[in-house]
C-alpha atoms as a PDB file:
ATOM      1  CA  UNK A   1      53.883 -29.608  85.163  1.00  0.00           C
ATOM      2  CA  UNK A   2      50.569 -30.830  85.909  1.00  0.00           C
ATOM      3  CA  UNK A   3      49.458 -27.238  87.867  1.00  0.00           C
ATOM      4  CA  UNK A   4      50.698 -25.719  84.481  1.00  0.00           C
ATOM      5  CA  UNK A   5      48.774 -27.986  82.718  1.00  0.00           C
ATOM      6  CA  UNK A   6      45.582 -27.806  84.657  1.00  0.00           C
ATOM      7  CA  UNK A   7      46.386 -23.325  84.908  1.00  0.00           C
ATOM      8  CA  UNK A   8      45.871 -23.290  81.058  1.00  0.00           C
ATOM      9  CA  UNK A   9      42.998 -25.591  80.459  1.00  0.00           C
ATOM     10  CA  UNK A  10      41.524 -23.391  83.348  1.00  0.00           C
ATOM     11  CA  UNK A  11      42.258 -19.829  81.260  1.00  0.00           C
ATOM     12  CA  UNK A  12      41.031 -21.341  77.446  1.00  0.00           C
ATOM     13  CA  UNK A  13      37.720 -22.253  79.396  1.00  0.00           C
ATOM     14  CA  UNK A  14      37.277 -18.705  80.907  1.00  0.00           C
ATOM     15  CA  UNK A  15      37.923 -16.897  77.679  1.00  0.00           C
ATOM     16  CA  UNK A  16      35.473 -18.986  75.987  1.00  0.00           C
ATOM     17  CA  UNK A  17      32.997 -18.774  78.238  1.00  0.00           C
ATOM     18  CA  UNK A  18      33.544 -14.668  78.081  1.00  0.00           C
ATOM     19  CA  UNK A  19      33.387 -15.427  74.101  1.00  0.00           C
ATOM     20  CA  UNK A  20      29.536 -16.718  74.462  1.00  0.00           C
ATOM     21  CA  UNK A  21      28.929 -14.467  77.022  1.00  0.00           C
ATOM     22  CA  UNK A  22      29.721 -11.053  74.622  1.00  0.00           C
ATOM     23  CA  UNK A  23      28.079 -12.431  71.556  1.00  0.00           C
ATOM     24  CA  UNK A  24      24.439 -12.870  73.359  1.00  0.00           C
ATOM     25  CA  UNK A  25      24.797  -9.565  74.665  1.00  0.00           C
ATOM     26  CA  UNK A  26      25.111  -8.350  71.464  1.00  0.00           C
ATOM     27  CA  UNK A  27      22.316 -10.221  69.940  1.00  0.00           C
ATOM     28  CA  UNK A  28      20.494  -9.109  72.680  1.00  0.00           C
ATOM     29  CA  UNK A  29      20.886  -5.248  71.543  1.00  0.00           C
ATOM     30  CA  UNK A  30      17.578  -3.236  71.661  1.00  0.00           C
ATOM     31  CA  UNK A  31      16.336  -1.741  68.319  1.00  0.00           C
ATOM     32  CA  UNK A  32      16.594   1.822  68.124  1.00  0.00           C
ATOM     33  CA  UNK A  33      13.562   4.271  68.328  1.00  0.00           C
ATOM     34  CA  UNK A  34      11.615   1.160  69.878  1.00  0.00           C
ATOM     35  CA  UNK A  35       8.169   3.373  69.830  1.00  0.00           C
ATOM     36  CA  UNK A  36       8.544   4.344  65.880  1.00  0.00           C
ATOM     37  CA  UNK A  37       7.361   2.944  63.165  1.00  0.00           C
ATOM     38  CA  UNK A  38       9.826   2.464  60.641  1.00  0.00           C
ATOM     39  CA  UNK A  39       8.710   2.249  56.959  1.00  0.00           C
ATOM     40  CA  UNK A  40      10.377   0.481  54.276  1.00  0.00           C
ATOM     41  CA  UNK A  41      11.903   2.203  51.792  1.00  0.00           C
ATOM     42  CA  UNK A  42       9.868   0.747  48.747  1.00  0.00           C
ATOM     43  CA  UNK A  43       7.037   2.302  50.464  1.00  0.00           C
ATOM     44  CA  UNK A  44       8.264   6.140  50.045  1.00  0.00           C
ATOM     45  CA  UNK A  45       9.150   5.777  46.395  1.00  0.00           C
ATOM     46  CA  UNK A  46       6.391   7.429  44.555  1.00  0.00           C
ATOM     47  CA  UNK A  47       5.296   5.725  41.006  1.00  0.00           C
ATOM     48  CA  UNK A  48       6.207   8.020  38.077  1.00  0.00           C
ATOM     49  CA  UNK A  49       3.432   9.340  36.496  1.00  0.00           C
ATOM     50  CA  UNK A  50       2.814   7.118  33.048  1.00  0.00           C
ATOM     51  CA  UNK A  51       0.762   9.475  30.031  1.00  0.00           C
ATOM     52  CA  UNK A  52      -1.962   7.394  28.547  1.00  0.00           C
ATOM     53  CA  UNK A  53      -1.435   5.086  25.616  1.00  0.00           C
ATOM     54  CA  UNK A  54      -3.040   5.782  22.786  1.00  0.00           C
ATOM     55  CA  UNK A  55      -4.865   3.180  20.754  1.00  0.00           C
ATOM     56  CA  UNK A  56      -3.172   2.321  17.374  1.00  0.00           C
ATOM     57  CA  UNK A  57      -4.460   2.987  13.961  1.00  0.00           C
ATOM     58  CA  UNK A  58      -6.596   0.282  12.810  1.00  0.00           C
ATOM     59  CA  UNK A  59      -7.523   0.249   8.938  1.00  0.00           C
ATOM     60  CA  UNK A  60      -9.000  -2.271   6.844  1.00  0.00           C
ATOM     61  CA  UNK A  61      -9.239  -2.649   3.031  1.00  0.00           C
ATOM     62  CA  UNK A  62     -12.890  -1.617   3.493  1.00  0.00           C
ATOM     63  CA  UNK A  63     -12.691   1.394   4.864  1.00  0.00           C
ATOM     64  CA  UNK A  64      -9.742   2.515   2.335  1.00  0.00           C
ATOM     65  CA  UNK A  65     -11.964   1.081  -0.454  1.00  0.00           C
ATOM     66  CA  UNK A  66     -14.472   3.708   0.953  1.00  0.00           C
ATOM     67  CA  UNK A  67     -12.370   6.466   1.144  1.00  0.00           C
ATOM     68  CA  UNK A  68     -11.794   6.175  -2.945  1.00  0.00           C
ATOM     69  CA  UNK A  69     -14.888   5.598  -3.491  1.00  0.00           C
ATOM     70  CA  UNK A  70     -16.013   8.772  -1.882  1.00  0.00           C
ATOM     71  CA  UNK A  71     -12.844  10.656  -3.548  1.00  0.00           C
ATOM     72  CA  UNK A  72     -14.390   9.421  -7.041  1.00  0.00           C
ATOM     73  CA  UNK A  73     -17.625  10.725  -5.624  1.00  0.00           C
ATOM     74  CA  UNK A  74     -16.571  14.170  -5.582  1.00  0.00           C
ATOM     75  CA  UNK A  75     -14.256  13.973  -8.615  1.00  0.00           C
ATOM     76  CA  UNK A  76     -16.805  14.230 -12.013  1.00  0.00           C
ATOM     77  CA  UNK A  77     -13.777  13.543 -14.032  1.00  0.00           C
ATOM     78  CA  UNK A  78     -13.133  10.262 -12.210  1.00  0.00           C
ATOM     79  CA  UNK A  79     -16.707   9.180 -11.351  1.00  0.00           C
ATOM     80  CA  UNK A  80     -17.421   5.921 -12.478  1.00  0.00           C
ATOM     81  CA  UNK A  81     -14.259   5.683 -14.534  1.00  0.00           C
ATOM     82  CA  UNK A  82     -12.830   2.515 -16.027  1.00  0.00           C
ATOM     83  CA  UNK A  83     -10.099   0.824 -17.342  1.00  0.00           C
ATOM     84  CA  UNK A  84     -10.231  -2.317 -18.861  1.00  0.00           C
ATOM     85  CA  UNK A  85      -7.625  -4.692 -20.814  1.00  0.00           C
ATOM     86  CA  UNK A  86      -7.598  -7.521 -22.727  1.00  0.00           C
ATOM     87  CA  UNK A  87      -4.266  -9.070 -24.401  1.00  0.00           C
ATOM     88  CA  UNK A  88      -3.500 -12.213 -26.767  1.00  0.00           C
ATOM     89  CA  UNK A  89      -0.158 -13.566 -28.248  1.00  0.00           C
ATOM     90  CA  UNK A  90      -0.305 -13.071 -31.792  1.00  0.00           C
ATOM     91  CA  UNK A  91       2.762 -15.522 -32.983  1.00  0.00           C
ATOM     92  CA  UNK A  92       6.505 -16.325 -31.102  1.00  0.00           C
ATOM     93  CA  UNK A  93       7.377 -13.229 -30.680  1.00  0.00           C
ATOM     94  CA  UNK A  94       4.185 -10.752 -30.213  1.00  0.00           C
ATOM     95  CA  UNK A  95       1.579 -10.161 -27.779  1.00  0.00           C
ATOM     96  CA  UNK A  96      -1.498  -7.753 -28.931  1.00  0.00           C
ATOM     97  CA  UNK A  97      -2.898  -5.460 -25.896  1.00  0.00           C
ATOM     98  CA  UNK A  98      -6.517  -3.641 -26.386  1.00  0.00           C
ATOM     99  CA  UNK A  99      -7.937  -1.640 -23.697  1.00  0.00           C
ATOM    100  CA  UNK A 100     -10.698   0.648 -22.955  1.00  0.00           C
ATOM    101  CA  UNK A 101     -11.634   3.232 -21.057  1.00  0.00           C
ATOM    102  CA  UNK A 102     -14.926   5.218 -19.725  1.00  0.00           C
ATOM    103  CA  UNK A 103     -14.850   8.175 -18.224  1.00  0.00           C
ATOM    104  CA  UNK A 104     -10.993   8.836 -18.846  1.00  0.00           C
ATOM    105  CA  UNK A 105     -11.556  12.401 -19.413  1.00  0.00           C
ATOM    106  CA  UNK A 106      -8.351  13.436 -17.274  1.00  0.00           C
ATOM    107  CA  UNK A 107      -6.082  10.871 -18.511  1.00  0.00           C
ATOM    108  CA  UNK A 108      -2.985  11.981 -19.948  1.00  0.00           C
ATOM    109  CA  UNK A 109      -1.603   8.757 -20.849  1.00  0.00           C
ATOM    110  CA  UNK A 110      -0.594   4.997 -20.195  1.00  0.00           C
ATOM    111  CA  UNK A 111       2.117   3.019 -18.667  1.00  0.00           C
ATOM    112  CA  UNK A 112       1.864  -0.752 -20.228  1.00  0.00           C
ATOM    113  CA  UNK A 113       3.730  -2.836 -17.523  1.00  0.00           C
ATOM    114  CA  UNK A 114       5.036  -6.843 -17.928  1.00  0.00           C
ATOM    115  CA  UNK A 115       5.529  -9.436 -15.111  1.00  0.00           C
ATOM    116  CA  UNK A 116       6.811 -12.572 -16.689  1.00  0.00           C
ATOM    117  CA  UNK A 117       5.733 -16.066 -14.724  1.00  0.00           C
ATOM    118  CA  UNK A 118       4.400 -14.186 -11.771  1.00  0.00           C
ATOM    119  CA  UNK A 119       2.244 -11.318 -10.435  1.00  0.00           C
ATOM    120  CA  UNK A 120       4.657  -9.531  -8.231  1.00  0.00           C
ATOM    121  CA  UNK A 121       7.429  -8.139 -10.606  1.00  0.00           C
ATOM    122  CA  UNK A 122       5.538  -5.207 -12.469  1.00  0.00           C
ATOM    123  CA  UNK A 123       7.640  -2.928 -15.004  1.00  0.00           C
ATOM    124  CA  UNK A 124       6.772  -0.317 -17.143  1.00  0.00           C
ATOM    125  CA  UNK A 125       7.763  -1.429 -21.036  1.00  0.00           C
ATOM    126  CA  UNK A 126       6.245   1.107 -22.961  1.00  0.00           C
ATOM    127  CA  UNK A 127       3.816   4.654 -22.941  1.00  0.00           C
ATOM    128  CA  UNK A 128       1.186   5.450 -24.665  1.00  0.00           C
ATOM    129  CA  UNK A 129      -0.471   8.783 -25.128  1.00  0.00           C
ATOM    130  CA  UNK A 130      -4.196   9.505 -23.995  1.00  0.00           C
ATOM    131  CA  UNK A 131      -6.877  10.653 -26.487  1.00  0.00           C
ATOM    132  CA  UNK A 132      -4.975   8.159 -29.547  1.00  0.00           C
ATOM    133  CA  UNK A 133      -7.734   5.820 -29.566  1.00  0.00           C
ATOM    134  CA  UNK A 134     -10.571   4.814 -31.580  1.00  0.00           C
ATOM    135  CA  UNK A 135     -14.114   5.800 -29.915  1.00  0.00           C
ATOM    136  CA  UNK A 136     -16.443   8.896 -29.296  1.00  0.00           C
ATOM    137  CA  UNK A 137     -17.862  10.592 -26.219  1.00  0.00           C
ATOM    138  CA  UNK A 138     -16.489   8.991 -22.652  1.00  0.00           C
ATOM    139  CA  UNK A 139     -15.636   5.989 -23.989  1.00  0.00           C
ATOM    140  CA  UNK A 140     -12.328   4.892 -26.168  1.00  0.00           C
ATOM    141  CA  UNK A 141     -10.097   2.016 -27.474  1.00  0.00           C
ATOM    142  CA  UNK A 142      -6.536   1.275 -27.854  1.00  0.00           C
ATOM    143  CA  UNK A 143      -3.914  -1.275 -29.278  1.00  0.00           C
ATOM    144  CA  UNK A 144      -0.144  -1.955 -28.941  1.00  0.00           C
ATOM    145  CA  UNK A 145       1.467  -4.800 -29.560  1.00  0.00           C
ATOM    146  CA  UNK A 146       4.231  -5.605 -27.023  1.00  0.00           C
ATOM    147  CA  UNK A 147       7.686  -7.666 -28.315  1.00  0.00           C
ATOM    148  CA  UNK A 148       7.290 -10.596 -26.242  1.00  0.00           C
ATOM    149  CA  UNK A 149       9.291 -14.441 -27.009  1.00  0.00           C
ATOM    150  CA  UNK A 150       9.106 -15.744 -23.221  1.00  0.00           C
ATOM    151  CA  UNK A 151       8.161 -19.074 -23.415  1.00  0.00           C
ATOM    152  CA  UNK A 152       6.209 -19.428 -20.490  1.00  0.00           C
ATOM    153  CA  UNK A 153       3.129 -16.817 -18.654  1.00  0.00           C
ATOM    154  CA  UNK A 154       3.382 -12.819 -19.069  1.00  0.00           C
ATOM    155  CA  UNK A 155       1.353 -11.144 -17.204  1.00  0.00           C
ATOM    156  CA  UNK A 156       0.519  -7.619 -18.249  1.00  0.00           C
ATOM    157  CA  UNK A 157      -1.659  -4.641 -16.547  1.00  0.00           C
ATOM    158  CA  UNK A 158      -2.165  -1.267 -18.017  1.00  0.00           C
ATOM    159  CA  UNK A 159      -1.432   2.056 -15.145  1.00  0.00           C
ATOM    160  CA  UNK A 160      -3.402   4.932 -16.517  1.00  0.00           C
ATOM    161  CA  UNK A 161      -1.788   8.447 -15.580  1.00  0.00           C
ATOM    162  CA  UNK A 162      -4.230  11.412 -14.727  1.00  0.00           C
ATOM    163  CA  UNK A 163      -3.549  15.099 -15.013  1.00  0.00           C
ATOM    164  CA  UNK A 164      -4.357  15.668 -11.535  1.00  0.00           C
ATOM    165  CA  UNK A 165      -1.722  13.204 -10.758  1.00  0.00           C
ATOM    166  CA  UNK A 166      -3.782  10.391  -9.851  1.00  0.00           C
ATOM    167  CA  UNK A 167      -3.770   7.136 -11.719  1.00  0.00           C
ATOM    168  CA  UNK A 168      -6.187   4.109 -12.116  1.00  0.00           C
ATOM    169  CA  UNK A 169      -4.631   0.616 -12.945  1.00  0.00           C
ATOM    170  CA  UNK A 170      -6.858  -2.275 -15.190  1.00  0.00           C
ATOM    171  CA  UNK A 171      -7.501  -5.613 -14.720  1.00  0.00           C
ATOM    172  CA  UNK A 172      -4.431  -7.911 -15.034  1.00  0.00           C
ATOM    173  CA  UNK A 173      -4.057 -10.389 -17.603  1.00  0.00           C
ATOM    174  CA  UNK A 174      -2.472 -13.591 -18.851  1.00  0.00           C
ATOM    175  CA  UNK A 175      -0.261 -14.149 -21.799  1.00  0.00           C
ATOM    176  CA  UNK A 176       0.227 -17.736 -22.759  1.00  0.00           C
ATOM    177  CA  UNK A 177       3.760 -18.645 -23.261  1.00  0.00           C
ATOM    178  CA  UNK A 178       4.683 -19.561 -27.566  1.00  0.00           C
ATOM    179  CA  UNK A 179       4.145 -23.129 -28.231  1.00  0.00           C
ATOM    180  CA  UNK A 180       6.521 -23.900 -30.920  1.00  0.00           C
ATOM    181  CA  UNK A 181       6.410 -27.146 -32.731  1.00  0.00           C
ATOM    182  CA  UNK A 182       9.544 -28.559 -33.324  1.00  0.00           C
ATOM    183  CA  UNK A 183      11.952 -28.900 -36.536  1.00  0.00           C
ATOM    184  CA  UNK A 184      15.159 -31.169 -37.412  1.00  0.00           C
ATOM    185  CA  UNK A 185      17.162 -31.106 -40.124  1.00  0.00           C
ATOM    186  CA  UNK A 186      19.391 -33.740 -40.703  1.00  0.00           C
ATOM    187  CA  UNK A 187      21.645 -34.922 -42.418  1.00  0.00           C
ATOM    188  CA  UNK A 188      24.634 -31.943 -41.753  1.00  0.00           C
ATOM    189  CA  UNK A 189      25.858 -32.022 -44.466  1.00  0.00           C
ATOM    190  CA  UNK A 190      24.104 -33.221 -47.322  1.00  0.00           C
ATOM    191  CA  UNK A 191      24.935 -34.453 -50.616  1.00  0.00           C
ATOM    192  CA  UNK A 192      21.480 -36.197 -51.899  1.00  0.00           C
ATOM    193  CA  UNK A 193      18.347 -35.910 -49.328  1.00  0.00           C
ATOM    194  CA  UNK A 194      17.597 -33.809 -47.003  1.00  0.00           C
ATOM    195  CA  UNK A 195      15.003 -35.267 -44.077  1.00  0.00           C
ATOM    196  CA  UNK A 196      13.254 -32.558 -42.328  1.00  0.00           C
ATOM    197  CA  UNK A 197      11.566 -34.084 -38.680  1.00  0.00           C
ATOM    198  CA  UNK A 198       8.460 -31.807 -37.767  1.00  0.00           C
ATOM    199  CA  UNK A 199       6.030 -32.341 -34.715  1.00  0.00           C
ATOM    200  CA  UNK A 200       3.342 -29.745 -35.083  1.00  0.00           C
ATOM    201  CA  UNK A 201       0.912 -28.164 -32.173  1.00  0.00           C
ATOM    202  CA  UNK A 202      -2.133 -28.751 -34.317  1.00  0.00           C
ATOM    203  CA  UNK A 203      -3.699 -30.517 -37.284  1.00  0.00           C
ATOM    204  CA  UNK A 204      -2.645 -28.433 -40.470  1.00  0.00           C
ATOM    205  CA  UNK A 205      -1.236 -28.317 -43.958  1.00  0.00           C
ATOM    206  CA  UNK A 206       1.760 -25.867 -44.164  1.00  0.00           C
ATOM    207  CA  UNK A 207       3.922 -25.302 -47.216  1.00  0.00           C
ATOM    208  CA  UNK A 208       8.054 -26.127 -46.904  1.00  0.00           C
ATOM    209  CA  UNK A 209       9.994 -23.483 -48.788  1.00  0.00           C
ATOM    210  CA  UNK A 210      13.793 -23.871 -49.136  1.00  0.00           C
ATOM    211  CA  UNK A 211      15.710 -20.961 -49.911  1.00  0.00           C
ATOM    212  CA  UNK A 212      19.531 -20.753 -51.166  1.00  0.00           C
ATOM    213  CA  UNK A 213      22.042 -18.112 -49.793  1.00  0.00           C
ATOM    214  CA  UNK A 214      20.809 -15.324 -52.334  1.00  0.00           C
ATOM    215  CA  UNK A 215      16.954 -15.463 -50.589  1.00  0.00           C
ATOM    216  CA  UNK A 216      15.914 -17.026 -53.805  1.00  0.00           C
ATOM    217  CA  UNK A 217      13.065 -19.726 -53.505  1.00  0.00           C
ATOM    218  CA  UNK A 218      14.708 -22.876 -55.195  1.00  0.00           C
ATOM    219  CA  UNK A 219      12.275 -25.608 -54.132  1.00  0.00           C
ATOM    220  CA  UNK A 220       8.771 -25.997 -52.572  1.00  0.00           C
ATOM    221  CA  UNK A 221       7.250 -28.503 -50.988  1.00  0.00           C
ATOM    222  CA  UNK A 222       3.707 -29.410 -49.388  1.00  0.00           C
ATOM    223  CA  UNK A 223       3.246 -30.543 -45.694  1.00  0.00           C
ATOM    224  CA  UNK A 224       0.181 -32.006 -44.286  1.00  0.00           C
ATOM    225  CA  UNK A 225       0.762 -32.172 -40.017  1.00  0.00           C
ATOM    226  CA  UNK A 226      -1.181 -33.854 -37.627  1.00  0.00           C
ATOM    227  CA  UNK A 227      -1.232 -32.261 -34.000  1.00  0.00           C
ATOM    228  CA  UNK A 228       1.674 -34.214 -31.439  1.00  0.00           C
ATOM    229  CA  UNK A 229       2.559 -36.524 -34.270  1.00  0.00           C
ATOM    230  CA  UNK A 230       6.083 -36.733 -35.695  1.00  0.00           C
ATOM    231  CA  UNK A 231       5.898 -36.390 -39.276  1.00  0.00           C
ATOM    232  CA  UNK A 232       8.888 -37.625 -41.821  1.00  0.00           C
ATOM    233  CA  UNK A 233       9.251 -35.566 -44.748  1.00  0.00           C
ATOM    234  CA  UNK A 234      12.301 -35.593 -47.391  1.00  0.00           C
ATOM    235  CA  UNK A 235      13.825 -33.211 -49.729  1.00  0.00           C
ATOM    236  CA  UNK A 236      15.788 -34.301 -53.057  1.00  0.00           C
ATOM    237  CA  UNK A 237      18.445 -31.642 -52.849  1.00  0.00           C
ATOM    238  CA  UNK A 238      20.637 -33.897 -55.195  1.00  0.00           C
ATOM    239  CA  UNK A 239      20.315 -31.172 -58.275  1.00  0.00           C
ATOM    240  CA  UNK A 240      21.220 -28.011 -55.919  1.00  0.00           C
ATOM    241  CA  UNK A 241      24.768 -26.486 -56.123  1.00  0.00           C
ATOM    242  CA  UNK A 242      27.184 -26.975 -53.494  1.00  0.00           C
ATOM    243  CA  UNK A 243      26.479 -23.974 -50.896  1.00  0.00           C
ATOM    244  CA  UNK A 244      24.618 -22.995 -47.639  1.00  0.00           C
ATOM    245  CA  UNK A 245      20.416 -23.299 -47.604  1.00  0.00           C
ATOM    246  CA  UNK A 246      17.685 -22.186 -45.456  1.00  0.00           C
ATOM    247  CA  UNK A 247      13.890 -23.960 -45.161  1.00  0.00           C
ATOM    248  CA  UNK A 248      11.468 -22.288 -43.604  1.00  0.00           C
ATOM    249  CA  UNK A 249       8.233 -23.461 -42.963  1.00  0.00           C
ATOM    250  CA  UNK A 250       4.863 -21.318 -42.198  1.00  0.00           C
ATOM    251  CA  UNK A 251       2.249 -22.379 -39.633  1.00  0.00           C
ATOM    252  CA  UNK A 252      -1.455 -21.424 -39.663  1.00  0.00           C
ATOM    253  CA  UNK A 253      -0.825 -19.396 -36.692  1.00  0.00           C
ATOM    254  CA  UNK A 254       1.628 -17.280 -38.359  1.00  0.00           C
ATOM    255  CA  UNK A 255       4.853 -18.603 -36.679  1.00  0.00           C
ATOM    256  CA  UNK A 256       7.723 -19.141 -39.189  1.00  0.00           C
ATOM    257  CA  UNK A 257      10.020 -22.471 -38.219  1.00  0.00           C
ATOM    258  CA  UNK A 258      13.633 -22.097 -39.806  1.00  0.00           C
ATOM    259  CA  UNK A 259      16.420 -24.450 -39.876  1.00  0.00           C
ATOM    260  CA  UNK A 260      19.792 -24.146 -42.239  1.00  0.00           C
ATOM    261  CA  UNK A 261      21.854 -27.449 -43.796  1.00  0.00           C
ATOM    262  CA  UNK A 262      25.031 -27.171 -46.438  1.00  0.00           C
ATOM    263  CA  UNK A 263      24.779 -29.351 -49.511  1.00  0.00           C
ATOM    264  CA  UNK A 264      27.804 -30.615 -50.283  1.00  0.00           C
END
């Protein structure tokens, strides 16, 4: 058993031995073509040939500023042309717009256009036709008023439409919102007074006019307002017939307060 033994442990050694023997051999291989150089591959891949980039297009508001200029230059009909607009709110519920223009000779008409609270929201709300307006030789005025009841800034700017296609646009200008002084009737409804609450926008005396349902004037009254101050007034309305009435009361600048009560 022990010859066995000893025969084996004898024959694993051998083989192993063998084992080490093969594998350095084999790291001992020689490289082929020992007296050539052999180049990478990287180094026979030729770049692709890349076109030049061109520069990009640089601008500025300058140079485009000079590029009208000289188009105006070369234009007689648009040479030192202008368009300018002024605007105003009239009462609640109307704006007035004047403009005027020099040089216009190829203008064919106007686009008025509204932004309300900001600058960036420009539509066109009405037209108006070129060669209307009050003036002689290059130079001429205009007016339109424009519907306007927005309570806080319009903005308005006047596009003026050429013949050749071309257009010129005017200043822009600000609007002032309607400051309306406030009104309360009270009481709703009524049998002897009437008390009317009024906080005017300025110092004034305004007439109170109160109006039954056939539009006929049955009472008058006088008002004298002092600006920011809540002023108190009554109405004896004890006499009136039973029935629906309207007061209306008439600023100085032309806006009309209204307010209804019943009378019992």
């Amino acid at each position: 058993m022990l010859s066995i033994a000893a025969f084996v442990s004898l024959t694993h050694t051998t083989f192993a031995q063998q084992l080490i023997s093969k594998t350095k051999e084999q790291k001992q291989v020689p490289w082929p073509f020992p007296d050539k150089l052999v180049k990478p591959a990287s180094a026979l891949i030729l770049p692709a040939h890349v076109p030049d980039i061109k520069k990009p297009f640089v601008t500025s508001l300058s140079y485009i500023q000079g590029v009208v200029n000289e188009a105006r230059a070369k234009c007689p009909a648009q040479k030192n042309a202008s368009l300018m607009l002024n605007a105003e709110r009239l009462n609640n519920l109307t704006a007035n717009l004047k403009w005027e223009t020099k040089n216009a000779f190829k203008a064919s008409g106007f686009d008025i256009e509204k932004s309300l609270a900001d600058t960036f929201h420009f539509v066109a709300i009405n037209f108006a036709a070129a060669s209307a307006g009050k003036g002689s030789g290059n130079k001429k005025d205009y007016q339109l008023p424009d519907r306007n009841d927005y309570s806080g800034i319009s903005f308005y700017r006047i596009k003026q439409l050429n013949l050749n296609t071309g257009y010129l646009y005017s200043n822009i200008v600000a609007v002032k919102g309607y400051d309306v002084a406030s009104l309360n009737i009270y009481p709703i409804p009524a049998s002897d007074r009437v008390w009317i609450d009024l906080t005017a926008k300025q110092n004034c005396n305004t007439i109170i006019m109160l109006y039954d349902a056939s539009g006929k004037i049955v009472q008058r009254q006088s008002l004298d307002c002092t600006k920011d101050l809540l002023i108190k007034k009554s109405l004896d309305v004890s006499k009136l017939v039973a029935g629906i009435y309207q007061v209306q009361i008439l600023m100085p600048d032309k806006n009309i307060l209204t307010g209804k009560f019943i009378k019992q």
